[in-house]
Protein backbone atom coordinates (compact mmCIF):
# COMPACT_ATOMS: atom_id res chain seq x y z
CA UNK A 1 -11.21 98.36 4.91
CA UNK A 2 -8.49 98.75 7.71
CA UNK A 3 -9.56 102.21 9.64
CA UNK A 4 -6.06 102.19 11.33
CA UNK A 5 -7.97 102.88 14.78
CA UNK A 6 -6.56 99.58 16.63
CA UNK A 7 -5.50 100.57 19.47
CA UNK A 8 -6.70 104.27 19.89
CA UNK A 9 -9.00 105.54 23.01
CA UNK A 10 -12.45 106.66 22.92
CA UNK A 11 -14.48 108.87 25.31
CA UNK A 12 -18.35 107.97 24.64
CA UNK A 13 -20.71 109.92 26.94
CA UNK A 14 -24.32 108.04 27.82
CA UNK A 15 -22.05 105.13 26.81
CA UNK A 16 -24.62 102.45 28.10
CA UNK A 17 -27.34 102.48 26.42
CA UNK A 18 -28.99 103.18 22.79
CA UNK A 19 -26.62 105.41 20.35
CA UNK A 20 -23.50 105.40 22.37
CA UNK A 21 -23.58 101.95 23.24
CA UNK A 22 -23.86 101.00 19.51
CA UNK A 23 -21.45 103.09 18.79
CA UNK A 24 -19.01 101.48 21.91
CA UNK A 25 -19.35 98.34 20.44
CA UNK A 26 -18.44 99.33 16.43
CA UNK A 27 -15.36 100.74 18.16
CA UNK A 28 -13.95 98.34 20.41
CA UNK A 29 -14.48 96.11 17.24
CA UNK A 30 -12.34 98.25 15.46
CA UNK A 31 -9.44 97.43 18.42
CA UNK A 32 -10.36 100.72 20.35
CA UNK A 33 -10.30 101.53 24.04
CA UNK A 34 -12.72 102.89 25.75
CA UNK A 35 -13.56 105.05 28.41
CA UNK A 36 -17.56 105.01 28.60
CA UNK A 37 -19.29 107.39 31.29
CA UNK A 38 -23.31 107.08 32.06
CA UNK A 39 -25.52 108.22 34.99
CA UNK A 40 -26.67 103.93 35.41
CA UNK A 41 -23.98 102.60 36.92
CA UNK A 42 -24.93 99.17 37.62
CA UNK A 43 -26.06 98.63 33.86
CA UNK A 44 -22.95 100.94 32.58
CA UNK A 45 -20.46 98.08 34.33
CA UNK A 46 -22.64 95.45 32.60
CA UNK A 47 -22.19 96.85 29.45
CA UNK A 48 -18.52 97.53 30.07
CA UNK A 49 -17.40 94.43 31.41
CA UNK A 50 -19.42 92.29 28.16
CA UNK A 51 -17.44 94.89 25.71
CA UNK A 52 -13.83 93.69 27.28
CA UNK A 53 -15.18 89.79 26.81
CA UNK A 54 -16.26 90.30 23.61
CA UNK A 55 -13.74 92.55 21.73
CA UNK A 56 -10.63 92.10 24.06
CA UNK A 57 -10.20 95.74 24.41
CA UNK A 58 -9.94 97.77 27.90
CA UNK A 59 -13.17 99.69 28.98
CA UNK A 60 -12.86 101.98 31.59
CA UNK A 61 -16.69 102.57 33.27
CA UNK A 62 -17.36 105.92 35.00
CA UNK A 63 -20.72 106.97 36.54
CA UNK A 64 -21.21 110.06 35.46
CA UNK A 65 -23.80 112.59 34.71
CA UNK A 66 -22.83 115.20 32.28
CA UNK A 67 -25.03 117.71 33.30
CA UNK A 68 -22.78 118.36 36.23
CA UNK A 69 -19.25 120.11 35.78
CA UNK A 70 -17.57 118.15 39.28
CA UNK A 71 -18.71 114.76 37.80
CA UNK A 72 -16.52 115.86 34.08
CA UNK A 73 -13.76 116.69 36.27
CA UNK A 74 -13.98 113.52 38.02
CA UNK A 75 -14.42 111.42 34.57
CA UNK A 76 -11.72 113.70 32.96
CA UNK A 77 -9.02 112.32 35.91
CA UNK A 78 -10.32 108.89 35.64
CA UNK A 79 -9.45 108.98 31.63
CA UNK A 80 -5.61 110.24 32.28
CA UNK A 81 -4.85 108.21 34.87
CA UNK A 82 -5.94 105.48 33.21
CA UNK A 83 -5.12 105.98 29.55
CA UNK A 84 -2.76 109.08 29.79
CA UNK A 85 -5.17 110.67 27.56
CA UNK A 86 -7.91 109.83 24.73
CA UNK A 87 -7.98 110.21 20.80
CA UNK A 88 -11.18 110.45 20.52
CA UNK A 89 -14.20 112.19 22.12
CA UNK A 90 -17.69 111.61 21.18
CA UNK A 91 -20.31 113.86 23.03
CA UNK A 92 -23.25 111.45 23.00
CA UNK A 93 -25.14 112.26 26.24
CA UNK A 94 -28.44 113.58 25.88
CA UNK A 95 -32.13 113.69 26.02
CA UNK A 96 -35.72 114.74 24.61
CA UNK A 97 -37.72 117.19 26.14
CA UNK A 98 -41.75 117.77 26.31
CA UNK A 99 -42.88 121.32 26.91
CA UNK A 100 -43.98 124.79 25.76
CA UNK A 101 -41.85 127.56 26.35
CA UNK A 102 -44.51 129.96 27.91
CA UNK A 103 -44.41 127.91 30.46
CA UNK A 104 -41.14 126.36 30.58
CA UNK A 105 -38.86 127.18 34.27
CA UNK A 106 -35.02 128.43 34.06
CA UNK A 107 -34.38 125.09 35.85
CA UNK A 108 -35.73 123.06 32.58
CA UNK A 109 -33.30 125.20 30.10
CA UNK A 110 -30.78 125.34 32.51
CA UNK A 111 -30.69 121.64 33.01
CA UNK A 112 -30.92 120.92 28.97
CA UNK A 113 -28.20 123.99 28.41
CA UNK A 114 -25.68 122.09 30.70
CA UNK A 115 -26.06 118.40 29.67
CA UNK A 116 -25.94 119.13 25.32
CA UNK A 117 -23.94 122.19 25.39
CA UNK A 118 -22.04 122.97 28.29
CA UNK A 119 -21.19 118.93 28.87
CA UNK A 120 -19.50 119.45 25.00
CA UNK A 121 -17.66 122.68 26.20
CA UNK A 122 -16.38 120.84 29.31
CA UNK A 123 -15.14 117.55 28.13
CA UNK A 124 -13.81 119.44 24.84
CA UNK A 125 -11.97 121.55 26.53
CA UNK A 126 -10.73 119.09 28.78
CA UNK A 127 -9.52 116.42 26.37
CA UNK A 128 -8.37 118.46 23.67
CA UNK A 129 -4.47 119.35 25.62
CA UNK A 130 -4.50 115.19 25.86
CA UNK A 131 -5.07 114.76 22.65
CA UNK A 132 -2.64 117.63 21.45
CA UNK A 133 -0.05 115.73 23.38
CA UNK A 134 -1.07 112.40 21.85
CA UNK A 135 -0.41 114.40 18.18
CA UNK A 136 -4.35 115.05 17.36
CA UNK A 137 -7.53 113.58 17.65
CA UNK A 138 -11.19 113.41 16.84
CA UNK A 139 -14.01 115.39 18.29
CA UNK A 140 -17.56 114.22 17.26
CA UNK A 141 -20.67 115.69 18.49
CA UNK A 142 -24.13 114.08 18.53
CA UNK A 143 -26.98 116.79 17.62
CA UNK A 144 -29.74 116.35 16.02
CA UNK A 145 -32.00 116.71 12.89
CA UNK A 146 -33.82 118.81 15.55
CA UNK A 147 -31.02 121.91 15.33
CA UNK A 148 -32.37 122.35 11.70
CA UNK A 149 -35.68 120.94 11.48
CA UNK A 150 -37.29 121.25 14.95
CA UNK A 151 -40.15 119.66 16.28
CA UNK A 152 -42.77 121.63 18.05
CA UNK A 153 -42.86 119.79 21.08
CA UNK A 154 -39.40 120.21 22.19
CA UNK A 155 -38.81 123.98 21.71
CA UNK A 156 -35.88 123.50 24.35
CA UNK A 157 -34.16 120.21 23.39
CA UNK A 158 -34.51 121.56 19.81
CA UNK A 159 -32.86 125.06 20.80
CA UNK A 160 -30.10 123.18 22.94
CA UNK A 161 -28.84 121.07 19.91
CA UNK A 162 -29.31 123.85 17.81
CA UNK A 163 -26.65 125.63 19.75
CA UNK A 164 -24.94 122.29 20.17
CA UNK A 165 -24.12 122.68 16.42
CA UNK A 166 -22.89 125.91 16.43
CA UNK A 167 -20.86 125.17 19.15
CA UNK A 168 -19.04 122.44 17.45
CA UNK A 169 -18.54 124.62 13.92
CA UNK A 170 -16.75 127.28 16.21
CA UNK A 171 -14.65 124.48 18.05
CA UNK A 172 -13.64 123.04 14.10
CA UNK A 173 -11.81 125.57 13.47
CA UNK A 174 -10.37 126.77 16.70
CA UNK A 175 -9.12 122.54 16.90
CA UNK A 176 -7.89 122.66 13.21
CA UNK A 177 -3.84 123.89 14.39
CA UNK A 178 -3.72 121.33 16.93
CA UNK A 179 -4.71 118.56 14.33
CA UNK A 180 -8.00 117.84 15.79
CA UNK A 181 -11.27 117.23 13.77
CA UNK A 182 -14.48 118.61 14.86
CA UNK A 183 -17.73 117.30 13.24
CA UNK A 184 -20.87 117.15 13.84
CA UNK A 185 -23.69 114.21 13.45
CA UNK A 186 -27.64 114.79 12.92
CA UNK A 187 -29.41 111.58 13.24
CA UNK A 188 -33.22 111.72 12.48
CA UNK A 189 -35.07 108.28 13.64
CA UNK A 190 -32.84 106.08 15.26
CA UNK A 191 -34.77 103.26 17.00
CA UNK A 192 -33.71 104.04 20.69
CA UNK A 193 -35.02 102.11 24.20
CA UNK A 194 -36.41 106.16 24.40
CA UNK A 195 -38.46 106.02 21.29
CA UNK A 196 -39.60 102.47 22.37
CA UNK A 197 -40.65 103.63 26.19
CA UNK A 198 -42.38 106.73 24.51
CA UNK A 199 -44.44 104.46 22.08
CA UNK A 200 -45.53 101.91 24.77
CA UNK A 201 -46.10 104.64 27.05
CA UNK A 202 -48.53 106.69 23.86
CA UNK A 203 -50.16 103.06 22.70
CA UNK A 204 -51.22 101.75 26.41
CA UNK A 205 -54.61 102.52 26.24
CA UNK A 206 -55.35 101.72 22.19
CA UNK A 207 -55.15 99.47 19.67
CA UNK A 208 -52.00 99.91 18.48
CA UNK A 209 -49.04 98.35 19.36
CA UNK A 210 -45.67 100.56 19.78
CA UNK A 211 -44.35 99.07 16.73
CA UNK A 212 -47.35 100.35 14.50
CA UNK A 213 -47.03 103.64 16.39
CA UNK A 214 -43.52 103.56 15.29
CA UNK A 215 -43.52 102.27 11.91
CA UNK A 216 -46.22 105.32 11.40
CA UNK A 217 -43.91 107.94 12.18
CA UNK A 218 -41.42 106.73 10.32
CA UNK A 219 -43.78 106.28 7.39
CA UNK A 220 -45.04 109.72 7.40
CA UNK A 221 -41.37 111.52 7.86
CA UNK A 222 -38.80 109.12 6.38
CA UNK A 223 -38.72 108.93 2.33
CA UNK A 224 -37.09 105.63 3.62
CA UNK A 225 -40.15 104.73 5.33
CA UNK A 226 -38.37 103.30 8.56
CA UNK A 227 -36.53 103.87 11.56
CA UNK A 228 -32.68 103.53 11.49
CA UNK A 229 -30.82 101.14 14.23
CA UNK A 230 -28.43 102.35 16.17
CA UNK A 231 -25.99 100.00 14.16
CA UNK A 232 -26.35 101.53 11.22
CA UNK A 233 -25.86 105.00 12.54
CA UNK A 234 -22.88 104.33 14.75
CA UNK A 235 -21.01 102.62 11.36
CA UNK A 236 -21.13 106.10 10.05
CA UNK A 237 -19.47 107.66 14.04
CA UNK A 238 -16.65 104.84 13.32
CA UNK A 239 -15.45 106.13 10.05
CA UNK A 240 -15.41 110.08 11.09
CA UNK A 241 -13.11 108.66 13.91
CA UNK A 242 -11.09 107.03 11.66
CA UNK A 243 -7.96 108.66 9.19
CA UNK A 244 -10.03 107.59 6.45
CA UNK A 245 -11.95 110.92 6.54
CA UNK A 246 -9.00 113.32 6.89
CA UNK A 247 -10.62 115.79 5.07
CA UNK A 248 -13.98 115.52 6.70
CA UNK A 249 -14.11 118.73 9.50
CA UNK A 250 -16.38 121.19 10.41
CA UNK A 251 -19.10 119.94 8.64
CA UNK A 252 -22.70 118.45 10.02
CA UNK A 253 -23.95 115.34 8.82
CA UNK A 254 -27.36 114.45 8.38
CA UNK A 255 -28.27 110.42 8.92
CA UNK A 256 -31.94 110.73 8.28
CA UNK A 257 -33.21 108.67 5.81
CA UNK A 258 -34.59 111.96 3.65
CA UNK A 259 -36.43 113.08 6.68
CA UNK A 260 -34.53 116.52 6.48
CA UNK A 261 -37.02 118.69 4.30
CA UNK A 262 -34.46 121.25 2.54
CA UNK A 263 -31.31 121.37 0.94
């Protein structure tokens, strides 16, 4: 299937590693240039530079870290004077959290609040004149299974993404004169370097290994019984970027192999 993308530009935040990486990669094999931003910067021009040799496609590499509104601004420059503009945004950037919320500081929500909501706002309302200009675009943001179905040891990364959601149903129909789709993704277990870390880090001192403590998880949640690549979830990112789903906006979609426990 041609997804007529060749040739568009795409904005990926936490575009090194993981999720947006994957999802890098499906693009620029699509014919799609990119404009990645991550806080790593030595492994974010790694990444960038083996994208351009291995799909022919321009990659523009920003250090960035989302949480702050001077480093958008900066990013936001780099992507016009660069590319004029960008078709496509995809607010990737983000992070688990570990807490209880008696306890929890301002400075903890404060810090989640800016880098999955406010980075969204920022870059949104950044692009979105550029892409207006360009004759439309694509908007996607990455929440979480988490907005709907939280899990009790991330009260704040699972109220962040919550309003993450919410954000981008508002922004779907604000977007919809300037022919700009909004959407919004909710991936459940997508096999991450984070969940790795977290399972080594959990397993250290038994007899499992962090596979087993993996493939348990996903065993007790997943009707699928396994943890999704971040292939297969950023083949599902491509198409919502692509003209082929015209008529998909506003809406949240749930990749999470039957994890998701209602209707």
């Amino acid at each position: 299937m041609n997804l007529e993308l060749k040739g568009k530009v795409a904005v990926i935040t936490g575009g090194s590693v993981g999720i947006g990486l994957a999802v890098a990669k499906a693009l620029a094999e699509e014919g799609v240039h990119l404009a990645l931003c991550a806080r790593n910067g030595q492994r974010l021009e790694q990444e960038a530079r083996a994208i351009e040799k291995d799909y022919g496609v321009e990659v523009l590499s920003q250090v960035c870290d989302v949480s702050s509104a001077q480093d958008i601004e900066t990013f936001l420059s780099a992507i016009e004077a660069r590319y004029g503009g960008a078709d496509i945004l995809i607010n990737n950037a983000g992070t688990g959290s570990n807490e209880k919320i008696i306890d929890a500081p301002d400075e903890k929500w404060q810090f989640f609040w800016d880098l999955h909501v406010m980075a969204a706002v920022r870059l949104s309302r950044g692009i979105m004149p550029m892409m207006q200009k360009r004759g439309g675009g694509v908007i996607l943001n990455n929440s979480s299974i988490c907005a709907k179905q939280p899990l009790g040891y991330e009260p704040i990364y699972n109220t962040t993404k919550a309003a993450l959601s919410m954000f981008s149903k508002c922004l779907a129909n604000e977007a919809i004169p300037m022919n700009i789709r909004v959407n919004t993704i909710n991936p459940g277990l997508i096999l991450t370097p984070d969940w790795l870390n977290t399972a080594t880090e959990l397993t250290k001192n038994d007899n499992r290994t962090a596979h087993d403590y993996l493939d348990a998880i996903a065993k007790e949640n997943t009707p699928i019984g396994r943890f999704a690549t971040p292939e297969e979830l950023a083949h599902f990112f491509v198409f919502l970027c692509s003209p082929k789903a015209s008529y998909c906006v506003g809406s949240t979609y749930y990749v999470d192999g039957g994890w998701l426990k209602v209707v």
